[in-house]
Protein backbone atom coordinates (compact mmCIF):
# COMPACT_ATOMS: atom_id res chain seq x y z
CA UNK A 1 1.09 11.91 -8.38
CA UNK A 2 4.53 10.39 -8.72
CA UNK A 3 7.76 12.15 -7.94
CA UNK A 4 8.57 13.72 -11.45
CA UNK A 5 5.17 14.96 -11.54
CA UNK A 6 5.67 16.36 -7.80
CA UNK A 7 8.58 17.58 -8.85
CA UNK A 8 6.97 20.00 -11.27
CA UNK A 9 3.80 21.00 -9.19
CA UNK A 10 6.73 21.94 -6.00
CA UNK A 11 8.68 23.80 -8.81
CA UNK A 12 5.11 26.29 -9.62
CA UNK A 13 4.70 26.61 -6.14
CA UNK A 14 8.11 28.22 -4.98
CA UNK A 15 8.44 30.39 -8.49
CA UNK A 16 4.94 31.74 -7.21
CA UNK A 17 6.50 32.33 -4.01
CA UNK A 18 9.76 33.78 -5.13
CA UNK A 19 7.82 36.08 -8.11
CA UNK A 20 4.53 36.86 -6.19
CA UNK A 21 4.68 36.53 -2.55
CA UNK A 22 1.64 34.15 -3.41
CA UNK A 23 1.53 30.52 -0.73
CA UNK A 24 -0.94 28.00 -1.30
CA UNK A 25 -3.58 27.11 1.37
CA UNK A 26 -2.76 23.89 2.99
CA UNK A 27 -4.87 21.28 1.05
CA UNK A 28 -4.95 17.50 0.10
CA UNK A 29 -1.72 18.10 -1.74
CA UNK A 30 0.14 20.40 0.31
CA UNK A 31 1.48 21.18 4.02
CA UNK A 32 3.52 23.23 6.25
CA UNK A 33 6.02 22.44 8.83
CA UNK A 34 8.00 25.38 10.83
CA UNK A 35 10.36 23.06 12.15
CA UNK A 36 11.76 19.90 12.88
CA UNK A 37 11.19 18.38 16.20
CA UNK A 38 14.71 17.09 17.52
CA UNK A 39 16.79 17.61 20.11
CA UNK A 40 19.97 19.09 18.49
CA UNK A 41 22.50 18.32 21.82
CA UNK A 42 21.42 14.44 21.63
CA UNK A 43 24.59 13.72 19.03
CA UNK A 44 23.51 10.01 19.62
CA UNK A 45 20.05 10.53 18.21
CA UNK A 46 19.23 8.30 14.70
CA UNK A 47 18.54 10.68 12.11
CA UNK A 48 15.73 8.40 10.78
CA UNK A 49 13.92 7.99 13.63
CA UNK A 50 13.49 11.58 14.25
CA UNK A 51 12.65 11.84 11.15
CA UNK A 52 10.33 9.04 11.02
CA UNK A 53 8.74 10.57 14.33
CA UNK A 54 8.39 13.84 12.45
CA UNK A 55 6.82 12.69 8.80
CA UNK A 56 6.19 9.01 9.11
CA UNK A 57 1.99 9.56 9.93
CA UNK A 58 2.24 12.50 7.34
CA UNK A 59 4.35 9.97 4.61
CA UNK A 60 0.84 7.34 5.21
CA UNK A 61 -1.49 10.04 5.05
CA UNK A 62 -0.30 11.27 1.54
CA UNK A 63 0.99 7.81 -0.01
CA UNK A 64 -2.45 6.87 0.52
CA UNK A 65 -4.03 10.00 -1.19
CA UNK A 66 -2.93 11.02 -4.14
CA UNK A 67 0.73 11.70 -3.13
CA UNK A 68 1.63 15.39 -1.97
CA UNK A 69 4.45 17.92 -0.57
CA UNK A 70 5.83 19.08 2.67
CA UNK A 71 7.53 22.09 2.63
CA UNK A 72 9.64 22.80 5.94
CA UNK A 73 10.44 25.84 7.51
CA UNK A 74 6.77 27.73 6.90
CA UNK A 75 4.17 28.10 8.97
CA UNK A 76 0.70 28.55 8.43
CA UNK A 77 -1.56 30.70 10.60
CA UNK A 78 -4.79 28.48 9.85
CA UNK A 79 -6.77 31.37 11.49
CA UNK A 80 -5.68 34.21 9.22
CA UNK A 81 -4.03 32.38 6.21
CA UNK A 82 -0.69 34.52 6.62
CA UNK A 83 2.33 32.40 6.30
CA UNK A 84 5.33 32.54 8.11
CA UNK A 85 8.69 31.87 5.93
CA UNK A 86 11.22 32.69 8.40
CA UNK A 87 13.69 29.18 7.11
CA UNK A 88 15.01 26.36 8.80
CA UNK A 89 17.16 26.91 11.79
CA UNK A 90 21.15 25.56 11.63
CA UNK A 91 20.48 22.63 13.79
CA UNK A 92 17.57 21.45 11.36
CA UNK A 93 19.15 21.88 8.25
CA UNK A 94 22.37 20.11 9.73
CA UNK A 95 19.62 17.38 10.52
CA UNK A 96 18.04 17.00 6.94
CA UNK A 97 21.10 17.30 5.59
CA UNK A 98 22.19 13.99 7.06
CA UNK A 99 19.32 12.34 5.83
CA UNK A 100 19.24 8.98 3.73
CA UNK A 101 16.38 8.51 1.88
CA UNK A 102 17.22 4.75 0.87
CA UNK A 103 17.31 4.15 4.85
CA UNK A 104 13.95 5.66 5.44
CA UNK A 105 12.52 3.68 2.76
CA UNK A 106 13.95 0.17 4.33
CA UNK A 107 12.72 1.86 7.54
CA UNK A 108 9.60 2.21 6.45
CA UNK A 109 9.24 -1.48 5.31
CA UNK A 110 9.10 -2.71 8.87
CA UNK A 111 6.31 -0.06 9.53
CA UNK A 112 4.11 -1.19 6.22
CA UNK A 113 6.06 -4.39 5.17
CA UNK A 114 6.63 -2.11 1.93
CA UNK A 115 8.92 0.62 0.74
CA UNK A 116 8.00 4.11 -0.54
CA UNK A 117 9.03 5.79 -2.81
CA UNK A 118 9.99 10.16 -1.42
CA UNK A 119 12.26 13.37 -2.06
CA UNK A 120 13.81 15.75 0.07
CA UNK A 121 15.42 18.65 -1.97
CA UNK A 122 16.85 22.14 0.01
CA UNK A 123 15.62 25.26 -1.43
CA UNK A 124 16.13 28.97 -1.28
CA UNK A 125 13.89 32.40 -0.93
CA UNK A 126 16.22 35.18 -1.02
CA UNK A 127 18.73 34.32 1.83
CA UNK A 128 16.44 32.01 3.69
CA UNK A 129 16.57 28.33 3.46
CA UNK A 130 14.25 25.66 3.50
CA UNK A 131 13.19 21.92 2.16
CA UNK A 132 10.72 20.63 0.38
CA UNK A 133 9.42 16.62 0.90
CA UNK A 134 7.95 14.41 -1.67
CA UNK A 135 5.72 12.08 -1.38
CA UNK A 136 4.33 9.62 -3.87
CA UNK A 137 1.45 7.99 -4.03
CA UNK A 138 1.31 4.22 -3.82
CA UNK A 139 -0.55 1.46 -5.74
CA UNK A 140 -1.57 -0.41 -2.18
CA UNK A 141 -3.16 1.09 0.65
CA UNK A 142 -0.44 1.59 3.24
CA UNK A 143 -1.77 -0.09 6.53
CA UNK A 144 0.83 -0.28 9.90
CA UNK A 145 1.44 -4.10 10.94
CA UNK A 146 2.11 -2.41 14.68
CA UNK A 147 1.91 0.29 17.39
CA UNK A 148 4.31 2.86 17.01
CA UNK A 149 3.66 5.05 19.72
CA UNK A 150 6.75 7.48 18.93
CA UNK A 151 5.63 7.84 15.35
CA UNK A 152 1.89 8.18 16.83
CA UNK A 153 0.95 5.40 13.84
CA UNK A 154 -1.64 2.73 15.29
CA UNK A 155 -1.51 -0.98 14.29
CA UNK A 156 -4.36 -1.50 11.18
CA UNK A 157 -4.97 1.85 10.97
CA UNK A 158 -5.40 3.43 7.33
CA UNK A 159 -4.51 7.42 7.62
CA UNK A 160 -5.13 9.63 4.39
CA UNK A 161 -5.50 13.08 3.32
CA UNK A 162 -8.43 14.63 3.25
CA UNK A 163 -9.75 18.42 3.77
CA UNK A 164 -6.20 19.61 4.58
CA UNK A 165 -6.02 17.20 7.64
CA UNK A 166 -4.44 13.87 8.63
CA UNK A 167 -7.24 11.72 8.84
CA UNK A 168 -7.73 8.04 9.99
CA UNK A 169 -10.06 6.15 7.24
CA UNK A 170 -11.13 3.11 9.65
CA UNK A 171 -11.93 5.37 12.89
CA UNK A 172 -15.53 4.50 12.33
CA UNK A 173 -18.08 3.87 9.44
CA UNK A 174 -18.63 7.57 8.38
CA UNK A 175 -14.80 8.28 7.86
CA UNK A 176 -14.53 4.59 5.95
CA UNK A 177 -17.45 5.11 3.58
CA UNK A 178 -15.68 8.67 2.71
CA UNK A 179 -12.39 6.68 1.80
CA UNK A 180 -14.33 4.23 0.18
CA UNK A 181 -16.13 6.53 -2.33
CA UNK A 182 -12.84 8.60 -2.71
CA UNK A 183 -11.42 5.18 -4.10
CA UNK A 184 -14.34 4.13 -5.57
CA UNK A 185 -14.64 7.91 -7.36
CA UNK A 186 -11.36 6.67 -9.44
CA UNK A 187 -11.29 4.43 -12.43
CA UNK A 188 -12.74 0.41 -12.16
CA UNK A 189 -9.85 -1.21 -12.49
CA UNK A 190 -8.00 0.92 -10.05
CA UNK A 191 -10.75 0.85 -7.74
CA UNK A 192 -10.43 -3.15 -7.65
CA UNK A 193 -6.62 -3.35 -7.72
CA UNK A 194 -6.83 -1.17 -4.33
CA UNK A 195 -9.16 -3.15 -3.27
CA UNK A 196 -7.03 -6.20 -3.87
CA UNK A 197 -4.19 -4.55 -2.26
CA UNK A 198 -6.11 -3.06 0.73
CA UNK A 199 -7.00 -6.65 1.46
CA UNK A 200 -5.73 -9.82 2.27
CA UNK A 201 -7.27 -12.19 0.07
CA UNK A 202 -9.56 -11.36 -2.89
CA UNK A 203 -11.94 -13.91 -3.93
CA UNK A 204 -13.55 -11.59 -6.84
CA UNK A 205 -16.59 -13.54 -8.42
CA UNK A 206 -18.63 -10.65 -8.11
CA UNK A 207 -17.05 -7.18 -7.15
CA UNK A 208 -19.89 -5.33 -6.46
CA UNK A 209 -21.07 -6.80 -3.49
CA UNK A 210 -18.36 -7.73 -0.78
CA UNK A 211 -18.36 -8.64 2.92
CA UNK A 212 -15.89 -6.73 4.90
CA UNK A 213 -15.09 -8.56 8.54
CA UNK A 214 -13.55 -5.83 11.19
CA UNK A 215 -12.20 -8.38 13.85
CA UNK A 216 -10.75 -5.21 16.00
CA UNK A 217 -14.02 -3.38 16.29
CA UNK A 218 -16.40 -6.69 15.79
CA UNK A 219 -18.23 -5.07 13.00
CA UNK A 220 -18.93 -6.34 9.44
CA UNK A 221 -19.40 -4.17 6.71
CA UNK A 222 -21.63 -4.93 3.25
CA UNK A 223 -20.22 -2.87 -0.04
CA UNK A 224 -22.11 -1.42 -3.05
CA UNK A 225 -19.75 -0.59 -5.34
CA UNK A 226 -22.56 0.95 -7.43
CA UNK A 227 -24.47 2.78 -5.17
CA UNK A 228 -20.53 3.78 -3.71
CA UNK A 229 -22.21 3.09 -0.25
CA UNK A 230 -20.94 1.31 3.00
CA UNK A 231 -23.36 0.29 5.76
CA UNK A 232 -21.78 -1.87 8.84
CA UNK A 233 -23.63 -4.00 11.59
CA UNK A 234 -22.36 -4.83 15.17
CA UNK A 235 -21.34 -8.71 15.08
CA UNK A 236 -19.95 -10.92 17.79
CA UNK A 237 -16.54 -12.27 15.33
CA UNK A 238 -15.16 -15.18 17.35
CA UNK A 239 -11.60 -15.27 16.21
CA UNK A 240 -10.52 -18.31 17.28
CA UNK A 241 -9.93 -21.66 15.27
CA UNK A 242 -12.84 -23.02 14.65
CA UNK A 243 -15.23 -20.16 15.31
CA UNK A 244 -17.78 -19.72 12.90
CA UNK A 245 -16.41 -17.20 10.77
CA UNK A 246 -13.14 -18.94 9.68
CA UNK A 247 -14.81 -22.18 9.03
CA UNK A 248 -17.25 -19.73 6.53
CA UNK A 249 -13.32 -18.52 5.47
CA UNK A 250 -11.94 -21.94 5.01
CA UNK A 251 -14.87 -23.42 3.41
CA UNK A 252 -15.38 -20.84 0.71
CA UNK A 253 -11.92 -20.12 0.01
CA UNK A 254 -10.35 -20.96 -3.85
CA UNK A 255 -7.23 -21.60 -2.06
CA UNK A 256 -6.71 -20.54 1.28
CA UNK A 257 -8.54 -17.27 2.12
CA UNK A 258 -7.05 -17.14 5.53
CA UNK A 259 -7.93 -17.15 9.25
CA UNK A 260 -9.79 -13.71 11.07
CA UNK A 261 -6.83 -12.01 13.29
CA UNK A 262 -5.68 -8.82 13.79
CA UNK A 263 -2.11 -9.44 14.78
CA UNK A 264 -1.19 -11.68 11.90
CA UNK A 265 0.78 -8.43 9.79
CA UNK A 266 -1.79 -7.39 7.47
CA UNK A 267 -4.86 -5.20 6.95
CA UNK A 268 -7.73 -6.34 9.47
CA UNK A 269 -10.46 -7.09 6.42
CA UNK A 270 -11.26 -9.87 4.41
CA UNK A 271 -13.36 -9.65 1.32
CA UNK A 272 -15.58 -13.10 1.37
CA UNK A 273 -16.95 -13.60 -2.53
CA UNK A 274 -19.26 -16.48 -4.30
CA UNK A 275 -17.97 -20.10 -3.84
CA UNK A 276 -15.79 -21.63 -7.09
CA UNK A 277 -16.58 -25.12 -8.29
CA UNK A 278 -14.80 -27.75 -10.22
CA UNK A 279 -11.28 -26.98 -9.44
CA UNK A 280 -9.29 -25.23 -7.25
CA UNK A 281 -9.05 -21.32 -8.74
CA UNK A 282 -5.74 -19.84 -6.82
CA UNK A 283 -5.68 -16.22 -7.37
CA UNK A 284 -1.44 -15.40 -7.64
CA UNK A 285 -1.50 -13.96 -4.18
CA UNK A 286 -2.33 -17.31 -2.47
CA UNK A 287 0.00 -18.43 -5.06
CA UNK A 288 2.70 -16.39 -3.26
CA UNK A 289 1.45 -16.70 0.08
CA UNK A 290 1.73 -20.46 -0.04
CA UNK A 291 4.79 -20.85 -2.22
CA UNK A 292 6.46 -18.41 0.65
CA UNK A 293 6.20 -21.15 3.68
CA UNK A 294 7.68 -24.08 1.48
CA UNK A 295 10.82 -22.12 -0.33
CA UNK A 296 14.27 -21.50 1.06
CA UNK A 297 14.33 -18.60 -0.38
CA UNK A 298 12.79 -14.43 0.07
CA UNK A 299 11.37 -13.33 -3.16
CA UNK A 300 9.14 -10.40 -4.39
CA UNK A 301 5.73 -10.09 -6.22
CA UNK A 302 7.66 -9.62 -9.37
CA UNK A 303 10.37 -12.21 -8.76
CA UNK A 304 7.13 -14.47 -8.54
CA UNK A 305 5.88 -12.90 -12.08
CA UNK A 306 9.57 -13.85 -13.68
CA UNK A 307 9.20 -17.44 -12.59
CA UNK A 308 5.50 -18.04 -13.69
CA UNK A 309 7.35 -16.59 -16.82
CA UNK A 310 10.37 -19.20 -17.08
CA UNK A 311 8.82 -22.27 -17.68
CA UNK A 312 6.70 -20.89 -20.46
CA UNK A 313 3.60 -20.36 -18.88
CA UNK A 314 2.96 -16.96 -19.88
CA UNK A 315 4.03 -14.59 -22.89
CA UNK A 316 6.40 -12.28 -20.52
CA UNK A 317 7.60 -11.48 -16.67
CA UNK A 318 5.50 -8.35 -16.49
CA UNK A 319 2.66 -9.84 -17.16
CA UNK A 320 -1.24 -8.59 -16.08
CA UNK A 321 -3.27 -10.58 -13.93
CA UNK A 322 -6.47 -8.71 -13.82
CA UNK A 323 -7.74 -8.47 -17.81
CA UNK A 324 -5.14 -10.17 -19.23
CA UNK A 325 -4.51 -9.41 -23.23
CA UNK A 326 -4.72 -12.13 -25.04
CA UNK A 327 -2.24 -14.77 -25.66
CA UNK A 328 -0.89 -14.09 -22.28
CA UNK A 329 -1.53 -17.54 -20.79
CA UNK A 330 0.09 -19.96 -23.11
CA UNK A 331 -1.66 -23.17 -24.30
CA UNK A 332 -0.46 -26.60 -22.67
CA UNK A 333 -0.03 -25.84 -19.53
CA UNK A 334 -4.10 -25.12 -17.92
CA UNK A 335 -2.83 -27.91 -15.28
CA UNK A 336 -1.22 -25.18 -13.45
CA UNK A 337 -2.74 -21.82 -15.09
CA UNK A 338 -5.48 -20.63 -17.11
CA UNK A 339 -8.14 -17.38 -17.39
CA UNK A 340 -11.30 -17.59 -16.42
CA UNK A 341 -14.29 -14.79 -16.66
CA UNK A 342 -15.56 -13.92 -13.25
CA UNK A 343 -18.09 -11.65 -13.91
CA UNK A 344 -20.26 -12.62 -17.48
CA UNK A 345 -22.02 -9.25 -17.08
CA UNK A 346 -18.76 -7.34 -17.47
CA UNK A 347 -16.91 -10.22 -18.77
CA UNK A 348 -13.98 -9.44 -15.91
CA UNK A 349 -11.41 -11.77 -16.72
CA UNK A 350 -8.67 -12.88 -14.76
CA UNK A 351 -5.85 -15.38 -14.10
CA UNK A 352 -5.80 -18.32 -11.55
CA UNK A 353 -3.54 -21.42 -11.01
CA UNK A 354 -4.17 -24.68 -9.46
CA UNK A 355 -2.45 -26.43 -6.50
CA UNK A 356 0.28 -28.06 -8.66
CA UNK A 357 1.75 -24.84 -9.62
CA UNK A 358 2.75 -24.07 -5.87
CA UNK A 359 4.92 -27.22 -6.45
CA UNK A 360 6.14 -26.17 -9.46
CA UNK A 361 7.02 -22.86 -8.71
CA UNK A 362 8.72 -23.42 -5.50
CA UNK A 363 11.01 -25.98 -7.27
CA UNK A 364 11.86 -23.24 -9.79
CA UNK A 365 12.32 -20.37 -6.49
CA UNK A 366 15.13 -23.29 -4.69
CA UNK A 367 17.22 -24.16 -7.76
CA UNK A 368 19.74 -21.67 -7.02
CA UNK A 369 21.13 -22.29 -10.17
CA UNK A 370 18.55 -20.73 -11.87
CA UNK A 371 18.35 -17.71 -9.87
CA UNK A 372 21.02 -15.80 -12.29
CA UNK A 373 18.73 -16.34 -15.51
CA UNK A 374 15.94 -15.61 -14.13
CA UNK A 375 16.44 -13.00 -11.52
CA UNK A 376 19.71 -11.07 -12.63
CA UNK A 377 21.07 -12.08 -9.16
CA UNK A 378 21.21 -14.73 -6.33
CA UNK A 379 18.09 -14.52 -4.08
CA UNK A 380 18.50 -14.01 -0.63
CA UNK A 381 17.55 -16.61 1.54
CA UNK A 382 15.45 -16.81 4.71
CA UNK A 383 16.86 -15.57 7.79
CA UNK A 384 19.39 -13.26 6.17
């Protein structure tokens, strides 16, 4: 769910509380939280970092569910079901009330190298007050790039919601395949662009049968995506240069796949697909990847959309990678970027650039000139 949508499900469930005494059980959706934990006499103490260290696991857990709400200052007796609603104390609403949401988001971007997107609203019963958090679901799987003990978040770990409970997807095989065919239990194409996200690289030639390499836990995983199942073998992964499995990386890759680590800043699995002939076939994020180390210049997934758009290659700036309508790609230019079906049984389409376009699109990224036109603004550049 998003936040106007959460907006309206939080709104049902305090009129129900307000009219009918009536409180949801805690679920995939919902939770309780009696009160903050902080330490009220520190006046020193950053605001977000207590509350990071009080919702930051619960913020993964339901960005990478289906989004879901906090409400502060109940408690639930999970033994009887009665609910406590005695409010928030003075020193935790004088807490929340200090809150910036804008810094927890930029916070949070050093957790997950990604924003997210929350609400915290104060709210009444009778004379009693409490507050409600938001949390929306994201697109990508939200996976920590490091330890943060005071948070209790570990590095490459994938935490989600499921049976009322903070769980931790990658823990071992049984909890993966269950967050596997929770994913895979939504539609195709969202299924793969999770997949996509989840993942490093994505060399997609045929989607429903993947190799998934677990450098932490030396395991590697095969996928059905049609059977939904997940079965994993013990494997010896030698991670370093030229071990066996990232010469099998670096040989298959269209583009650069990537190198096996698990400190690197990104989600510890790597999909390997079928090998790619004739030409290079550079899905857009090795585009970005490799664009990123030669540039002067920081610049988003969607900055990199607006400049594939500028020199005419496709129709607009917003334009769709996976399935592409067509007329998208514009004729004249298949030295850089074309469509190609990757899958003749489903006829999965999708869009892939050649080695020149790095060139030509981190030309386009350093003419600061440009950056007004194309971007609205002046990019940032590295360092800053």
């Amino acid at each position: 769910m998003d936040i106007k949508e959460l907006k309206v499900y939080v709104a049902g469930i305090i009129e129900n509380i307000k009219n009918n005494g009536i409180y949801p059980k805690e679920n995939n959706c919902i939770d309780y939280k009696k009160e903050l934990n902080c330490n009220p006499e520190n006046v020193t103490e950053d605001c977000v970092e207590v509350f990071l260290k009080n919702f930051a696991k619960d913020i993964l857990a339901f960005s990478n569910a289906d989004g879901g709400v906090i409400l502060i200052g109940i408690k639930e007796n999970k033994n009887t079901g009665i609910h406590e609603d005695i409010g928030l104390q003075d020193k935790d609403l004088n807490f929340l009330q200090k809150i910036d949401l804008n810094d927890v988001s930029q916070r949070f971007v050093k957790i997950v190298k990604t924003g997210i997107s929350i609400d915290l609203q104060l709210f009444q019963i009778g004379t009693r007050k409490f507050y409600y958090l938001l949390i929306q679901k994201n697109n990508q799987i939200l996976v920590p790039i490091n330890d943060f003990v005071d948070y209790k978040i570990t590095k490459g770990a994938i935490y989600y919601r499921d049976s009322g409970k903070t769980e931790q997807a990658n823990s071992d095989t049984s909890e993966f395949n269950r967050f596997i065919q929770i994913k895979a239990n939504e539609k195709s194409k969202e299924f793969m662009e999770i997949w996509s996200n989840l993942l490093p690289e994505m060399v997609d030639i045929n989607p429903r049968e993947i190799l998934i390499l677990n450098p932490l836990k030396n395991k590697i995983y095969g996928f059905n995506s049609k059977d939904k199942k997940l079965s994993e073998s013990s494997v010896e992964i030698e991670k370093s240069e030229n071990g066996i499995f990232n010469i099998i990386l670096n040989a298959i890759s269209a583009g650069e796949i990537g190198k096996i680590t698990d400190n690197e800043g990104k989600p510890i699995y790597k999909i390997i697909g079928e090998l790619y002939s004739d030409k290079q076939h550079i899905p857009i994020t090795t585009l970005h990847k490799h664009t990123e180390k030669i540039v002067r210049y920081k610049f988003t997934n969607l900055q990199l959309k607006a400049v594939i758009h500028y020199p005419g290659w496709v129709d607009k700036a917003n334009f769709i990678v996976d399935n592409p309508p067509e007329g998208t790609v514009k004729g004249g230019y298949d030295k850089f970027i074309w469509i190609e079906t990757t899958n003749q049984l489903s006829k999965i389409t999708k869009i892939f650039f050649s080695s020149e376009a790095i060139d030509e699109v981190a030309k386009i990224i350093d003419d600061e000139s440009l950056h007004e036109s194309i971007f609205k603004k002046k990019l940032s550049p590295k360092g800053d």
